[in-house]
PDB file of N, CA and C in Angstrom:
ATOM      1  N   UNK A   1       7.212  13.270 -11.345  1.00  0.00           N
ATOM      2  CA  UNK A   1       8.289  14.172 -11.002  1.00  0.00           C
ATOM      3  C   UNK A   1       9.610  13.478 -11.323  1.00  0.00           C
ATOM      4  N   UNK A   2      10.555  14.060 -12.428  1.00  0.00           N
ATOM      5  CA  UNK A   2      11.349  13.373 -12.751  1.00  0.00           C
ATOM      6  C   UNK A   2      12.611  14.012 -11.922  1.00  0.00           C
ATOM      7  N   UNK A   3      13.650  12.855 -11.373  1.00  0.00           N
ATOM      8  CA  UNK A   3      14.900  13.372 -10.328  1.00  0.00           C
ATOM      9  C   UNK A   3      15.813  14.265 -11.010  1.00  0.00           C
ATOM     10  N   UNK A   4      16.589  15.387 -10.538  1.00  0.00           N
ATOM     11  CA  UNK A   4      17.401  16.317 -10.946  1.00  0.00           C
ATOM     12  C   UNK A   4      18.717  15.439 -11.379  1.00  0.00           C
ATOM     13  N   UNK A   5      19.124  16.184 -11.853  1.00  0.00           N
ATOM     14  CA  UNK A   5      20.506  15.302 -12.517  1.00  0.00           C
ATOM     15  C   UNK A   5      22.336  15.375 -11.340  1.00  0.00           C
ATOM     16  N   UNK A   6      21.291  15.757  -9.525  1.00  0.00           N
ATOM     17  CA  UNK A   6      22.595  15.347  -9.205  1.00  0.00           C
ATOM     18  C   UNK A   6      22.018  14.500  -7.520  1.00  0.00           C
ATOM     19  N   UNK A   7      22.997  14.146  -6.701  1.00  0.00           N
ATOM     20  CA  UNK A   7      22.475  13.430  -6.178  1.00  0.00           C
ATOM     21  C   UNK A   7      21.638  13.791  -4.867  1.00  0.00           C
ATOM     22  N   UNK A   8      20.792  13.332  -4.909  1.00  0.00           N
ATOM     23  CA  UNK A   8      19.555  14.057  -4.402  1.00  0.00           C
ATOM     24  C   UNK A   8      18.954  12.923  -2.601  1.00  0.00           C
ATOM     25  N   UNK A   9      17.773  13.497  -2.266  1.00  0.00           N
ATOM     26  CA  UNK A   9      16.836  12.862  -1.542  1.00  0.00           C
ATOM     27  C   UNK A   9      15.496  13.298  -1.550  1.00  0.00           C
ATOM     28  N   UNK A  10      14.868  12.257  -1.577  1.00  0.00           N
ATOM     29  CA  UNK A  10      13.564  12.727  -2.209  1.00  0.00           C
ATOM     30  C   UNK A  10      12.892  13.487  -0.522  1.00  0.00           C
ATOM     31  N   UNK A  11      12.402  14.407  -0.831  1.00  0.00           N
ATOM     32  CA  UNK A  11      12.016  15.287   0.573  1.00  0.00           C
ATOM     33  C   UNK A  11      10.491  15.014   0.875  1.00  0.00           C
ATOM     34  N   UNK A  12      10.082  14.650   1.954  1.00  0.00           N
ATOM     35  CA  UNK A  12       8.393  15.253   1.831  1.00  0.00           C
ATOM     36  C   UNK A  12       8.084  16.605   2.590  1.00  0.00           C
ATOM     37  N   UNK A  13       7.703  17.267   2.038  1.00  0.00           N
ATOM     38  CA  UNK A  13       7.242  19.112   2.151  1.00  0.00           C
ATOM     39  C   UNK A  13       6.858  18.879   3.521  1.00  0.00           C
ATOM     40  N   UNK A  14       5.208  18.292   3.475  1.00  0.00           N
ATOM     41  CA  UNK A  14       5.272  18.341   5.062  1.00  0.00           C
ATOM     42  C   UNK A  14       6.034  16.722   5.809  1.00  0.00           C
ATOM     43  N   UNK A  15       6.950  16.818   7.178  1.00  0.00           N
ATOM     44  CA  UNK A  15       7.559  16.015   7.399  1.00  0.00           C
ATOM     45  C   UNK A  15       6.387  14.804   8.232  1.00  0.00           C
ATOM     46  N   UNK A  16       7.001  13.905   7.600  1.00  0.00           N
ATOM     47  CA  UNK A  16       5.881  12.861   8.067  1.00  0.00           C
ATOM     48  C   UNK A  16       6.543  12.111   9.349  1.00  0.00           C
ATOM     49  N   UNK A  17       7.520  12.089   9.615  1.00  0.00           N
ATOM     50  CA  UNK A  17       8.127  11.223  10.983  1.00  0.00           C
ATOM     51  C   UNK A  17       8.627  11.994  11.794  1.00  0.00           C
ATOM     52  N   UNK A  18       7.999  12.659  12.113  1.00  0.00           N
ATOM     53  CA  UNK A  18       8.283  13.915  13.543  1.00  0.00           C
ATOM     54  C   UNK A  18       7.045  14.770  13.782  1.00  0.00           C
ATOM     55  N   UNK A  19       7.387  14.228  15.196  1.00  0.00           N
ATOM     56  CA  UNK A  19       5.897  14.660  16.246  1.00  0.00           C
ATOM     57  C   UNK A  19       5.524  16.118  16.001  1.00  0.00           C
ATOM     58  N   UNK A  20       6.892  16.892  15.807  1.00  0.00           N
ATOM     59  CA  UNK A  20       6.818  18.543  15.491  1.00  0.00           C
ATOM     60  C   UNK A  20       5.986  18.743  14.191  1.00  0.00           C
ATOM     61  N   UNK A  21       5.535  18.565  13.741  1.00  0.00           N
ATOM     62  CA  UNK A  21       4.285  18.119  12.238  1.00  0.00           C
ATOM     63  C   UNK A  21       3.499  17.893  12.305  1.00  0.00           C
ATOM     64  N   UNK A  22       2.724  17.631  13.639  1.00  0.00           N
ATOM     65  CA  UNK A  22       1.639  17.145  13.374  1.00  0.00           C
ATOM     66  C   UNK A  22       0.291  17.639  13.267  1.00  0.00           C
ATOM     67  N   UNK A  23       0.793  18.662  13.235  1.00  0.00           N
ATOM     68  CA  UNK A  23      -0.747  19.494  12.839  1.00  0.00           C
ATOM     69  C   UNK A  23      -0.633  19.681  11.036  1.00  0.00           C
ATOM     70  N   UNK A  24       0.330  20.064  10.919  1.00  0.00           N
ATOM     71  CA  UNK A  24       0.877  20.482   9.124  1.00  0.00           C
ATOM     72  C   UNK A  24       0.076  18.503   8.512  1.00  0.00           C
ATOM     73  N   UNK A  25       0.612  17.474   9.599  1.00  0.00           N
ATOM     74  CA  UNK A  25       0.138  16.155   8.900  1.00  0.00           C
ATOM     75  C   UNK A  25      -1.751  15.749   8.912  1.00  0.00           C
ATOM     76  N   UNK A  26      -2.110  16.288   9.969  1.00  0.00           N
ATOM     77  CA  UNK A  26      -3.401  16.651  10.593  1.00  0.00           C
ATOM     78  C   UNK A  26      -4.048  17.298   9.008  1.00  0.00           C
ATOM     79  N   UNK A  27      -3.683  18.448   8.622  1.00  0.00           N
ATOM     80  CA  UNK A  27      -4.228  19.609   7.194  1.00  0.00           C
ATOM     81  C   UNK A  27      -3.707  18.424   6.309  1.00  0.00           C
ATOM     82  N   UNK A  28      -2.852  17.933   6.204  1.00  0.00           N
ATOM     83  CA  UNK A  28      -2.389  17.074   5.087  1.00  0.00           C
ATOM     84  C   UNK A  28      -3.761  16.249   4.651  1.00  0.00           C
ATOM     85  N   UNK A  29      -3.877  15.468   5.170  1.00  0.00           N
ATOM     86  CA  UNK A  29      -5.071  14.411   5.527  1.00  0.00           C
ATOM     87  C   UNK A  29      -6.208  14.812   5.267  1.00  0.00           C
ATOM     88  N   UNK A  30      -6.327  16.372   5.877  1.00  0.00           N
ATOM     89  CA  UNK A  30      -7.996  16.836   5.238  1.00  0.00           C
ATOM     90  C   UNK A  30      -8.045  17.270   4.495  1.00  0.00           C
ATOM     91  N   UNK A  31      -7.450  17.490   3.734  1.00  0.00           N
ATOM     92  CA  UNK A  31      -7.472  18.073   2.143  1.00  0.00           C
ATOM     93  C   UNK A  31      -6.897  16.778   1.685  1.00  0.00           C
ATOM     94  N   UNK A  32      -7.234  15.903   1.720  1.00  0.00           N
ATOM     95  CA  UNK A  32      -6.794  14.384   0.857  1.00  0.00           C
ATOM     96  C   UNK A  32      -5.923  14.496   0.048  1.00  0.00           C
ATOM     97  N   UNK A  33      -4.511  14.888   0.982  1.00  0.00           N
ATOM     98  CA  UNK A  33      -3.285  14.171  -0.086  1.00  0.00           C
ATOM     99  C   UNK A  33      -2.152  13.412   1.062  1.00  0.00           C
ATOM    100  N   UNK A  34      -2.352  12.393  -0.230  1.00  0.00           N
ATOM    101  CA  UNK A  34      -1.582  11.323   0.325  1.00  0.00           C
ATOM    102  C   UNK A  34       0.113  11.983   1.135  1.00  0.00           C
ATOM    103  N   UNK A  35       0.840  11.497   2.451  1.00  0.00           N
ATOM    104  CA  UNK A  35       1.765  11.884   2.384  1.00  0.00           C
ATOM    105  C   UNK A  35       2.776  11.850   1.447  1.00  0.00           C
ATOM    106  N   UNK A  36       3.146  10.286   0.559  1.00  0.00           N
ATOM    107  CA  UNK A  36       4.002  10.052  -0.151  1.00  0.00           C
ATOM    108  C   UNK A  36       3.760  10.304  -1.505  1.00  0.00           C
ATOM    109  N   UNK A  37       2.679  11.205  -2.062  1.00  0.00           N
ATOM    110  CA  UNK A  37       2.312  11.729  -3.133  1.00  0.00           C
ATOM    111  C   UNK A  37       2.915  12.707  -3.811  1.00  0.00           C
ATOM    112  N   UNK A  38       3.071  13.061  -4.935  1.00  0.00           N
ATOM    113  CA  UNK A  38       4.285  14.213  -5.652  1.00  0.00           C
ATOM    114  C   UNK A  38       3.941  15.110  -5.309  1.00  0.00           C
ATOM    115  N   UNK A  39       2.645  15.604  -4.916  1.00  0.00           N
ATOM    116  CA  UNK A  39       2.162  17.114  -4.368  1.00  0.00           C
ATOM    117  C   UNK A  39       3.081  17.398  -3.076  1.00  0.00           C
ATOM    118  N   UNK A  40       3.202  16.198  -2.508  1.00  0.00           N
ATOM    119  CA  UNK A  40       3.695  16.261  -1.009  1.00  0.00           C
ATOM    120  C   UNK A  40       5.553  16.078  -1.220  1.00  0.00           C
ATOM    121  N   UNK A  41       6.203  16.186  -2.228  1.00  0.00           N
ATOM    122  CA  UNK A  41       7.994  15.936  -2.718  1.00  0.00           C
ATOM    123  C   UNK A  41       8.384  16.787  -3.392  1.00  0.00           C
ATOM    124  N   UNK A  42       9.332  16.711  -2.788  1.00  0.00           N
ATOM    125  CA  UNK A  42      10.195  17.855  -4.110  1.00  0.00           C
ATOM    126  C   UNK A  42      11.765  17.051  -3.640  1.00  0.00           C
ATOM    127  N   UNK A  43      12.811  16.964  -4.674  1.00  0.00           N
ATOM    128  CA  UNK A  43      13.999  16.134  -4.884  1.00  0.00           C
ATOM    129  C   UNK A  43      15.187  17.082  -4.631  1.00  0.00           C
ATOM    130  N   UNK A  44      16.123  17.368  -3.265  1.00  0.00           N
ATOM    131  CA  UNK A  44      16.765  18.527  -2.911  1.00  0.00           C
ATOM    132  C   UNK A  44      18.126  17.224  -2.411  1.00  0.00           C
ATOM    133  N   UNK A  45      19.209  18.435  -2.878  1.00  0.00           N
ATOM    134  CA  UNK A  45      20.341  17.660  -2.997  1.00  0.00           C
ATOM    135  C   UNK A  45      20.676  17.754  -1.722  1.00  0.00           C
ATOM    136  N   UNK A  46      22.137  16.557  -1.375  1.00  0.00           N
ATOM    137  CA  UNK A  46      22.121  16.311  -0.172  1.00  0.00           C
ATOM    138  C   UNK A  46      24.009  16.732   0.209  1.00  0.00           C
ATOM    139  N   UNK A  47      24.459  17.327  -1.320  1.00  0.00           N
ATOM    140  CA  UNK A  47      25.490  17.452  -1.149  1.00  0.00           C
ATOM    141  C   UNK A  47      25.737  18.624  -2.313  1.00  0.00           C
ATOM    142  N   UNK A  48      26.909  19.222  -2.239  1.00  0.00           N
ATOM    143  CA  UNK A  48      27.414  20.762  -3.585  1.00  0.00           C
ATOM    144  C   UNK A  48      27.759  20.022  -4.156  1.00  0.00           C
ATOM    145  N   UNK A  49      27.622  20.469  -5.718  1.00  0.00           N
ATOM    146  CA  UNK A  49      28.019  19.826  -6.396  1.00  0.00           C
ATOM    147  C   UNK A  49      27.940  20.928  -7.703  1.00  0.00           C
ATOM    148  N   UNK A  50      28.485  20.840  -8.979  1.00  0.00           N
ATOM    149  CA  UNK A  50      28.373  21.105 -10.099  1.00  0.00           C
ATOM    150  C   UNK A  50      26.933  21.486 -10.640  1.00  0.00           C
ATOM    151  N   UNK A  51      25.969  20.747 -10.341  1.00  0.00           N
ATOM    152  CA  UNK A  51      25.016  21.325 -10.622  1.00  0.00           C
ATOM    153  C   UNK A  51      24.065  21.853  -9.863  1.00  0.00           C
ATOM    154  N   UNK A  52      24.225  21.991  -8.288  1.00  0.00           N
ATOM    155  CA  UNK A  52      23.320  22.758  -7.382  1.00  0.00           C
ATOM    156  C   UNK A  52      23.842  24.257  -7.534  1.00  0.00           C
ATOM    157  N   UNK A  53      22.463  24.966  -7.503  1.00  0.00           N
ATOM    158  CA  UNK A  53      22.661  26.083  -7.729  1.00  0.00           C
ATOM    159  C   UNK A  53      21.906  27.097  -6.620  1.00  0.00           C
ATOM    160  N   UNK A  54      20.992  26.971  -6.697  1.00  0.00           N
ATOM    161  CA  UNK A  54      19.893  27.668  -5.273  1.00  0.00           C
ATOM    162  C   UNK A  54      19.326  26.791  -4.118  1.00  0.00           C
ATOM    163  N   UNK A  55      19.011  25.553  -5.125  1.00  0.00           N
ATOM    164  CA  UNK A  55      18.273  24.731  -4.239  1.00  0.00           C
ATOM    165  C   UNK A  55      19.147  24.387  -2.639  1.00  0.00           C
ATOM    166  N   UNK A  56      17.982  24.088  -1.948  1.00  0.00           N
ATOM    167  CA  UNK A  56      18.400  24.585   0.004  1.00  0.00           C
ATOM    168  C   UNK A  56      18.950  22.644   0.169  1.00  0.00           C
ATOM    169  N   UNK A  57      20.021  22.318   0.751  1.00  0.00           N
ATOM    170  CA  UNK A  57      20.772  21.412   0.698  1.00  0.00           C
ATOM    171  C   UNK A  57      19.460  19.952   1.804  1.00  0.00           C
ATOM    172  N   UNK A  58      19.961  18.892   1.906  1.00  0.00           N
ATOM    173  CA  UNK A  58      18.837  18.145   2.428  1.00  0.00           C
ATOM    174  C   UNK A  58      19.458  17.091   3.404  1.00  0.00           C
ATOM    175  N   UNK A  59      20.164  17.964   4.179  1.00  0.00           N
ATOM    176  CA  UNK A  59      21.146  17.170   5.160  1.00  0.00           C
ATOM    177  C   UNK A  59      20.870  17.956   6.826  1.00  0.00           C
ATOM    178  N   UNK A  60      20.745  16.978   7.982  1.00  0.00           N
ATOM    179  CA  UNK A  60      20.352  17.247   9.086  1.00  0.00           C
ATOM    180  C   UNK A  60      19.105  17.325   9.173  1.00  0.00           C
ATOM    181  N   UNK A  61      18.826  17.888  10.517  1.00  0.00           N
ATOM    182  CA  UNK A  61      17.374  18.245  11.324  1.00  0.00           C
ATOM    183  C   UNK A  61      16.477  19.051  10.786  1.00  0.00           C
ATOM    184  N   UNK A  62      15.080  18.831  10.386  1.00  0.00           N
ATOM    185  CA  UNK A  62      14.673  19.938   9.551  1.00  0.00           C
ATOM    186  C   UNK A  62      14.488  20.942  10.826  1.00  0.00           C
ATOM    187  N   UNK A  63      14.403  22.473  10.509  1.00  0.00           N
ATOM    188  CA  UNK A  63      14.359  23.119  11.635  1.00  0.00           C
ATOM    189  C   UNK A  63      12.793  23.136  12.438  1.00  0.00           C
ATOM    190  N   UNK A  64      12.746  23.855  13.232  1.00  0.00           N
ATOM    191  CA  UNK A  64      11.438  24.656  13.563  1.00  0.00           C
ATOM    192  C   UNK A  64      10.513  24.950  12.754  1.00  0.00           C
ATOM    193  N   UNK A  65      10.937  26.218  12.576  1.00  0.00           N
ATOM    194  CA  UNK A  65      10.456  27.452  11.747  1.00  0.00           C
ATOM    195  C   UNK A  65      10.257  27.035  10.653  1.00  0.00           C
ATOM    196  N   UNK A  66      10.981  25.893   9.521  1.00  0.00           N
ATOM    197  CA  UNK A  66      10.194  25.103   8.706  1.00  0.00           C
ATOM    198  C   UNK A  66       9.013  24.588   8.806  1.00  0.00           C
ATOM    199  N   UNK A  67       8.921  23.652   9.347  1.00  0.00           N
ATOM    200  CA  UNK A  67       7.588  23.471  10.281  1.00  0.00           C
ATOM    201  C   UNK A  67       6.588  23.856  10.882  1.00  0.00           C
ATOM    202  N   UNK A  68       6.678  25.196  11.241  1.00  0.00           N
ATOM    203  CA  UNK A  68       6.069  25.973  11.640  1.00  0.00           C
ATOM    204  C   UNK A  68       5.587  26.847   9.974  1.00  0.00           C
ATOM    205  N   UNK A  69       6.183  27.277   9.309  1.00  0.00           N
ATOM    206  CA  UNK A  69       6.033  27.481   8.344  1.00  0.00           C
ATOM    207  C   UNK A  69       4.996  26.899   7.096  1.00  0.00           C
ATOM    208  N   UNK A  70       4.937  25.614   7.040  1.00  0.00           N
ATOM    209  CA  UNK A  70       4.732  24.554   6.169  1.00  0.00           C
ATOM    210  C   UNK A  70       2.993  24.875   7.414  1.00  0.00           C
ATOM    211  N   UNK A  71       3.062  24.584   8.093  1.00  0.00           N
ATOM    212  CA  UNK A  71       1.963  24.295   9.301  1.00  0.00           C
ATOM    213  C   UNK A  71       1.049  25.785   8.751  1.00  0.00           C
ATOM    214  N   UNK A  72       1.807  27.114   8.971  1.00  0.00           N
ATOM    215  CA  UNK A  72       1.133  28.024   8.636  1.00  0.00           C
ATOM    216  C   UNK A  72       0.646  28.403   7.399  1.00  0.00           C
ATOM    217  N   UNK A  73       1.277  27.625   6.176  1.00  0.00           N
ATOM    218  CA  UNK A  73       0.727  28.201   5.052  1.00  0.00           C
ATOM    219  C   UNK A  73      -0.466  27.308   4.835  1.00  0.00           C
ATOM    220  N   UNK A  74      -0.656  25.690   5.070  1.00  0.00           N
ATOM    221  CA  UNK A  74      -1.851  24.487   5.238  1.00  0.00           C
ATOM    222  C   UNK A  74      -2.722  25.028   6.056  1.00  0.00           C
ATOM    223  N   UNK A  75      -2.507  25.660   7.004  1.00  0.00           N
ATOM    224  CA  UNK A  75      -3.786  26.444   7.669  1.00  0.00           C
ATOM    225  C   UNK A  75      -4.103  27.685   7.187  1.00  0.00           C
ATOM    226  N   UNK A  76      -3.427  28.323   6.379  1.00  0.00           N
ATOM    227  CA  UNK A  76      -4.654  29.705   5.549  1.00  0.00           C
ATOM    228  C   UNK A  76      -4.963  29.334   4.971  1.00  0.00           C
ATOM    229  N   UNK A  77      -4.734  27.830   3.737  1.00  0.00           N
ATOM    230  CA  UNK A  77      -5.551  27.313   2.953  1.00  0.00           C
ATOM    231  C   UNK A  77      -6.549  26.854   3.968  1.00  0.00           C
ATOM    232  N   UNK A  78      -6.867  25.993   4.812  1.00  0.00           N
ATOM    233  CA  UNK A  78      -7.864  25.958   5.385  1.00  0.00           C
ATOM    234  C   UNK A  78      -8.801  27.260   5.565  1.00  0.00           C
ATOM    235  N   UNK A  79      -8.020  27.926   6.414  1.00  0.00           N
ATOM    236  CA  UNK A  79      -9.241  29.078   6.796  1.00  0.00           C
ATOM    237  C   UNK A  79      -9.387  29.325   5.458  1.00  0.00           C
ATOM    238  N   UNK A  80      -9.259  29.928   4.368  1.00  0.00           N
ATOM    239  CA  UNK A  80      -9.732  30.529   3.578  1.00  0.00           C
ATOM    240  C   UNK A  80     -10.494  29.541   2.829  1.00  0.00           C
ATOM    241  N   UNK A  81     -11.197  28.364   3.028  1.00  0.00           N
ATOM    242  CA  UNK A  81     -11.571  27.630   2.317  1.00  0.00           C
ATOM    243  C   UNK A  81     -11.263  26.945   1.177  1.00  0.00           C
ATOM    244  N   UNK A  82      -9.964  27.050   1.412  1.00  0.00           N
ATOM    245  CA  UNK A  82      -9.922  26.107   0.043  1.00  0.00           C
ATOM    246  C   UNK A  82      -9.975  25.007  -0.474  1.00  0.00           C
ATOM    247  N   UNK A  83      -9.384  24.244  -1.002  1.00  0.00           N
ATOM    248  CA  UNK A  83      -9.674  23.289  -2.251  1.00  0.00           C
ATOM    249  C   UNK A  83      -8.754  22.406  -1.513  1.00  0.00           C
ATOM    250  N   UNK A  84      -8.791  20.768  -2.308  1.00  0.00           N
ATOM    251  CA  UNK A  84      -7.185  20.021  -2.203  1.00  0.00           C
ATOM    252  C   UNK A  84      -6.856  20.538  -3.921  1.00  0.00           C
ATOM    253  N   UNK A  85      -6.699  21.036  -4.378  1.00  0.00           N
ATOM    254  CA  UNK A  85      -6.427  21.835  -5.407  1.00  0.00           C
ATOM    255  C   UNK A  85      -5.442  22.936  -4.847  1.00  0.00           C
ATOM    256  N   UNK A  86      -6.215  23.632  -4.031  1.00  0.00           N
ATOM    257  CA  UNK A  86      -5.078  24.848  -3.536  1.00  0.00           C
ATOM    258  C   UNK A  86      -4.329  24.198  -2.447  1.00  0.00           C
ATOM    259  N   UNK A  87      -5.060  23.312  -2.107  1.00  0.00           N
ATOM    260  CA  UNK A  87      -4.117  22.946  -0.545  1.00  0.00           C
ATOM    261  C   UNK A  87      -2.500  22.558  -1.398  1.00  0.00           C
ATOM    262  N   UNK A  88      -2.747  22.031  -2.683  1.00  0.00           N
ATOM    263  CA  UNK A  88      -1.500  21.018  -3.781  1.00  0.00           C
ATOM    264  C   UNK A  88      -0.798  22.578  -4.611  1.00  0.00           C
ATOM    265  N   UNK A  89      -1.494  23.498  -4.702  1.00  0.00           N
ATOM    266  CA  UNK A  89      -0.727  24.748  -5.085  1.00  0.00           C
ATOM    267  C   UNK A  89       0.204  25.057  -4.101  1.00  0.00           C
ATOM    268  N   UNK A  90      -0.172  25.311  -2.647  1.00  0.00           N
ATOM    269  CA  UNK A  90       0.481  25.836  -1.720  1.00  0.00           C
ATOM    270  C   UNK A  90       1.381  25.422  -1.426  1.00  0.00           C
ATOM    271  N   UNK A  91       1.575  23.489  -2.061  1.00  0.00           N
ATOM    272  CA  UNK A  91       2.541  22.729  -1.324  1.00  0.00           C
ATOM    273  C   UNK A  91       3.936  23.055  -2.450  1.00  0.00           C
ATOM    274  N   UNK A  92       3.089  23.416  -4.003  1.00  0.00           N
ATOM    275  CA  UNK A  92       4.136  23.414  -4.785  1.00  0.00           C
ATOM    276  C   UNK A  92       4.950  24.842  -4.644  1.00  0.00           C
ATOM    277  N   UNK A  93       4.215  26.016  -3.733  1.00  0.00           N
ATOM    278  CA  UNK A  93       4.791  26.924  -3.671  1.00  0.00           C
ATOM    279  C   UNK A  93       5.889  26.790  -2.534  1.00  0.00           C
ATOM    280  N   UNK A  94       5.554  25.878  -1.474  1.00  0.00           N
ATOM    281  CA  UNK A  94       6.732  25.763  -0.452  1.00  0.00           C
ATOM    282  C   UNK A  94       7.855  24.963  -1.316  1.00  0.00           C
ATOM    283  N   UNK A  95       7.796  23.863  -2.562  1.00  0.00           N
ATOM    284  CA  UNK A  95       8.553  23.408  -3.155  1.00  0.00           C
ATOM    285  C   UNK A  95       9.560  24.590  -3.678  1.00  0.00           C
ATOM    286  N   UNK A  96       8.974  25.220  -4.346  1.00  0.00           N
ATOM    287  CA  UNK A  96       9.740  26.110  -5.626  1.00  0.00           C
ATOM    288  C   UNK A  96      10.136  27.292  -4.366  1.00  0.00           C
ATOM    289  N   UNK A  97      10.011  27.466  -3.452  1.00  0.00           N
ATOM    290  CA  UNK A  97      10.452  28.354  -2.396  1.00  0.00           C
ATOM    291  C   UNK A  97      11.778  27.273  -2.119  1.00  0.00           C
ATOM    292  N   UNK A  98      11.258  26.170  -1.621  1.00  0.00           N
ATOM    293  CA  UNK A  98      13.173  25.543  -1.342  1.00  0.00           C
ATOM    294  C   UNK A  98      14.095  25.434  -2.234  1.00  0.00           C
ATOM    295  N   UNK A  99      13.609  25.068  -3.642  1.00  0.00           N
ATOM    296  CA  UNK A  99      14.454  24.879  -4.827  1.00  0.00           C
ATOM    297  C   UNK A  99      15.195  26.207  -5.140  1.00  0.00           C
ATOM    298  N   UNK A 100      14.614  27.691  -5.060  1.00  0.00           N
ATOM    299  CA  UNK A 100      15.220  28.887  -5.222  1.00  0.00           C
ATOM    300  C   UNK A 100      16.236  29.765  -3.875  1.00  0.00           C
ATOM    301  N   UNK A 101      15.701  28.653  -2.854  1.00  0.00           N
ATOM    302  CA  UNK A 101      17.061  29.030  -1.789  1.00  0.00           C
ATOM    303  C   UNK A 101      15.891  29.593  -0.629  1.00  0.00           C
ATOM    304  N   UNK A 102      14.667  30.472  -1.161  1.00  0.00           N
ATOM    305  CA  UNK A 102      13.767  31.442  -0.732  1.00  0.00           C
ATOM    306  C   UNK A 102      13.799  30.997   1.216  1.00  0.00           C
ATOM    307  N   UNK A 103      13.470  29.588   0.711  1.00  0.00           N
ATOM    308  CA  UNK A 103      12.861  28.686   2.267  1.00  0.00           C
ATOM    309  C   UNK A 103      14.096  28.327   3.152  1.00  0.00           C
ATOM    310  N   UNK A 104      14.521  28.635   3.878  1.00  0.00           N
ATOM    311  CA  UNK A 104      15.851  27.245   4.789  1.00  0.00           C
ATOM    312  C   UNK A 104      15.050  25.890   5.104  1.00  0.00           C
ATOM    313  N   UNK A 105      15.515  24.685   5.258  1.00  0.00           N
ATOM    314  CA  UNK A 105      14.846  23.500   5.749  1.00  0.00           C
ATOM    315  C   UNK A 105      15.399  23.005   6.678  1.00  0.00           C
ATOM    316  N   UNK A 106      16.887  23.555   6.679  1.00  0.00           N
ATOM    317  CA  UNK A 106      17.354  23.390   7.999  1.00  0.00           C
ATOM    318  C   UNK A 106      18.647  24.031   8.048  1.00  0.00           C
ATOM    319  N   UNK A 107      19.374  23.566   9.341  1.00  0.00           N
ATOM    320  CA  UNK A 107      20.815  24.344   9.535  1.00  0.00           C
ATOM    321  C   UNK A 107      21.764  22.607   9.417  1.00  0.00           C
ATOM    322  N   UNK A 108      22.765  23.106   7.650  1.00  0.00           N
ATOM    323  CA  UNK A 108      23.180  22.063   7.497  1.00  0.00           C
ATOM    324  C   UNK A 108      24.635  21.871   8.364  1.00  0.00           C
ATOM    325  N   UNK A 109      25.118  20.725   8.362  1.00  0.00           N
ATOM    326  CA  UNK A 109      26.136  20.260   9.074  1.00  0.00           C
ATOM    327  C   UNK A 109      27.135  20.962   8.262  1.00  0.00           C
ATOM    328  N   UNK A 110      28.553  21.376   8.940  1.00  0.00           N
ATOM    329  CA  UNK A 110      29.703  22.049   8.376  1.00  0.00           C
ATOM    330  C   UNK A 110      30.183  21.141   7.190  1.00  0.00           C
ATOM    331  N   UNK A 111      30.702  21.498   5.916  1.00  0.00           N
ATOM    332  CA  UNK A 111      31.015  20.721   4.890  1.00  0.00           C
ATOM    333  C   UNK A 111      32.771  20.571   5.273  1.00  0.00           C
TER     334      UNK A 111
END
């Protein structure tokens, strides 16, 4: 995964250092992907700039409802049986959901 051309932080989809995750980290694990693995990142800027355009900014608390979110889509791949194949689709769909604005990740601090 090569970094965007502005200044960024590398994100992990599901959050690995908060207790509020731990079921989303729980599905992580059984579908064998590593936390710090590219399935598990996507590179979201941390400030406006010239070249951010949709992507959801990567500053403050991630929320709830992220979390809760991320938690609910790793568990229909479970129930529905799937793969670490789909479990790594689902993660790239919560990616390309933050990069297009689709997802919030959190409520950023006033600029």
């Amino acid at each position: 995964m090569e970094p965007p051309p502005y200044s960024n932080a590398a994100h992990h989809l599901t959050p690995w250092n908060d207790s509020r995750a731990e079921k989303a980290q729980i599905l992580l694990k059984e579908f064998g992907i590593d936390h710090d693995s590219a399935a598990n990142g996507v590179f979201l800027p941390y400030k406006v700039n010239e070249y951010v355009t949709t992507e959801v900014l990567h500053i403050g608390k991630h929320s709830s409802e992220y979390i809760l979110e991320v938690e609910r889509v790793l568990s229909l791949v479970k129930k529905r049986g799937g793969t670490q194949a789909d479990a790594v689709e689902a993660l790239h769909d919560i990616r390309e959901r933050l990069l297009n604005g689709e997802l919030k990740l959190n409520k950023p601090k006033k600029e």
